[in-house]
Protein backbone atom coordinates (compact mmCIF):
# COMPACT_ATOMS: atom_id res chain seq x y z
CA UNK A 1 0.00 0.00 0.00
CA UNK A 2 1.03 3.72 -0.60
CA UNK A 3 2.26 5.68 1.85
CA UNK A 4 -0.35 8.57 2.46
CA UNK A 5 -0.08 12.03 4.23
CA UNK A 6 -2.76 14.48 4.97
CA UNK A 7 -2.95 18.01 5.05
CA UNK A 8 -6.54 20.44 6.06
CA UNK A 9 -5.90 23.98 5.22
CA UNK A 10 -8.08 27.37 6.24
CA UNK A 11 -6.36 29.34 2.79
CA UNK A 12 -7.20 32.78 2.54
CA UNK A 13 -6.90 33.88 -1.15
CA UNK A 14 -6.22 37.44 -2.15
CA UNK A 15 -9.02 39.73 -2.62
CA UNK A 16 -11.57 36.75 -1.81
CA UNK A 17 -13.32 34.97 1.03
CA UNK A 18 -11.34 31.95 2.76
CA UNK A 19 -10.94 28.56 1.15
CA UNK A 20 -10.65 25.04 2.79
CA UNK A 21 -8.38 22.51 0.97
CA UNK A 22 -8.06 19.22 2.11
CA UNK A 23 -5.15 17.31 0.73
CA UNK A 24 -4.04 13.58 0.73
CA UNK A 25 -0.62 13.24 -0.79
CA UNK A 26 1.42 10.18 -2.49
CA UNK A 27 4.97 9.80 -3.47
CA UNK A 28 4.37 10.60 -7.13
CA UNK A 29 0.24 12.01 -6.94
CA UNK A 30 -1.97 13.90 -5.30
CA UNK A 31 -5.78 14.45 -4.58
CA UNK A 32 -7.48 17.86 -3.37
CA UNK A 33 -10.68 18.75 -2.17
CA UNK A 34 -11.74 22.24 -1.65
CA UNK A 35 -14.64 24.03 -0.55
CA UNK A 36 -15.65 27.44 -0.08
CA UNK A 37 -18.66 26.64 2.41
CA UNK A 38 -21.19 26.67 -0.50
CA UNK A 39 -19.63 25.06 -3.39
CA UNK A 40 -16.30 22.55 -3.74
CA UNK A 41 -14.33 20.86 -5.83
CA UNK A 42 -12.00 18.05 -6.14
CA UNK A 43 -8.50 17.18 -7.98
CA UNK A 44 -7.09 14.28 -8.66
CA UNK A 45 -3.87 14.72 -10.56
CA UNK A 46 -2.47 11.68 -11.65
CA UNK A 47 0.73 10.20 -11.88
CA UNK A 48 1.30 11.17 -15.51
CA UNK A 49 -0.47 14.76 -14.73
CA UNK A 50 2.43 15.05 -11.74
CA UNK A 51 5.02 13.71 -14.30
CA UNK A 52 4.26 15.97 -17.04
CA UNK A 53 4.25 19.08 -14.88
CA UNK A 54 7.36 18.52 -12.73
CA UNK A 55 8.97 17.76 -16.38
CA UNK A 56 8.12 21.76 -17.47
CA UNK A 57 9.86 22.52 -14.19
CA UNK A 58 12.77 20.33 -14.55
CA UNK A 59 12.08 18.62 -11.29
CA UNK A 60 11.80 14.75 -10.00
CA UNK A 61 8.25 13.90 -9.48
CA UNK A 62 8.99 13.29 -5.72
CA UNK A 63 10.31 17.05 -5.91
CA UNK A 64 7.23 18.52 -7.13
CA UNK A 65 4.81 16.87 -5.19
CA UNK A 66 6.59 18.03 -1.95
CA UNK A 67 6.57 21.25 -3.30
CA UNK A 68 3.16 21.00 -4.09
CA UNK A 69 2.11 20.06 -0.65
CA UNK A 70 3.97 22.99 0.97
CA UNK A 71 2.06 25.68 -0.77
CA UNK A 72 -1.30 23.66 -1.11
CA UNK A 73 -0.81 22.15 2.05
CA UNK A 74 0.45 24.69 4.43
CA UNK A 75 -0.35 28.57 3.55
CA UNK A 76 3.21 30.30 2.89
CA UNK A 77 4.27 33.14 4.51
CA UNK A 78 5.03 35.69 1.37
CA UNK A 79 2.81 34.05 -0.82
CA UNK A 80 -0.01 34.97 -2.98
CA UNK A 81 -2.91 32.57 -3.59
CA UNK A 82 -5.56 33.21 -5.92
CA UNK A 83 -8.71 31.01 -6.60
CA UNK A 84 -9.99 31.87 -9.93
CA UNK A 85 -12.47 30.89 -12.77
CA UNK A 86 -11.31 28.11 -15.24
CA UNK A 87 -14.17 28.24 -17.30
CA UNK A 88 -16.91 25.31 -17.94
CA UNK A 89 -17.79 25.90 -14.14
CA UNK A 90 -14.52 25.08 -12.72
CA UNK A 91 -12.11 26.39 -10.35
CA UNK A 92 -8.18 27.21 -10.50
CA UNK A 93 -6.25 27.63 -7.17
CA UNK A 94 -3.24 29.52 -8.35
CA UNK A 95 -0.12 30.11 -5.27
CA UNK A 96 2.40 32.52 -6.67
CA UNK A 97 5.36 32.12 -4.56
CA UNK A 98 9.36 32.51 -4.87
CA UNK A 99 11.44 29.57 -4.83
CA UNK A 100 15.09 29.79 -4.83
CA UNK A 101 14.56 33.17 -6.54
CA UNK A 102 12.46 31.89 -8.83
CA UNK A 103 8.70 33.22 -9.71
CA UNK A 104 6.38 30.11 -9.95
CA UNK A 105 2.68 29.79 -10.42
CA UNK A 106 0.65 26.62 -9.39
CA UNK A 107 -2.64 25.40 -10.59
C-alpha cells in the first residue's frame, strides 16, 4: 500500500473569502478537495499529470509533489494565492510564490 499524508488547510486567497483545501498526498500524486462553504471541488492529478508538470519545471516527481504540498498544504508566509475561474464551471487555485529566486505559479 502507498504511503499517504494528509494536510486540512483554512487558505485565505487574495481579494476573496477563505478557502478550505483538504489534501491527501502520495509519493508521485496527489488528490485535493476544496470548498468554499457553499460550493467545492475536487483534484485528482495523476501520476502522468504530476510527471508531465514537474517535467516543465525540470524537477523529479517526488520534488514537485513536496513542493506541491507545501504551498497547497500549508499557507506560505510571502505568498499569494488566488482562486480563480477556469471556465466550464470550474475552479483554478493559483499560489504565486518565490522559490530559490524563482517566480512560480501553481494550478
Amino acid at each position: 500500500m502507498e504511503e499517504e499524508r494528509h494536510t486540512c488547510l483554512k487558505l485565505v486567497p487574495q481579494d476573496s473569502e477563505p478557502i478550505f483545501v483538504k489534501g491527501t498526498w502520495f509519493p508521485s500524486h496527489f488528490h485535493l478537495s476544496i470548498t468554499d462553504g457553499l460550493h467545492s471541488w475536487i483534484c485528482h492529478a495523476s501520476q502522468d499529470d504530476v510527471r508531465d508538470r514537474a517535467a516543465l519545471w525540470d524537477q523529479p516527481v517526488s520534488d514537485y509533489v513536496l513542493l506541491a504540498e507545501r504551498y497547497l498544504g500549508f499557507q506560505q508566509p510571502g505568498s499569494v494565492y488566488r482562486f480563480t475561474d477556469a471556465g466550464d464551471s470550474n475552479k483554478r487555485a493559483v499560489a504565486v510564490c518565490n522559490v530559490r529566486g524563482m517566480l512560480c505559479g501553481e494550478g
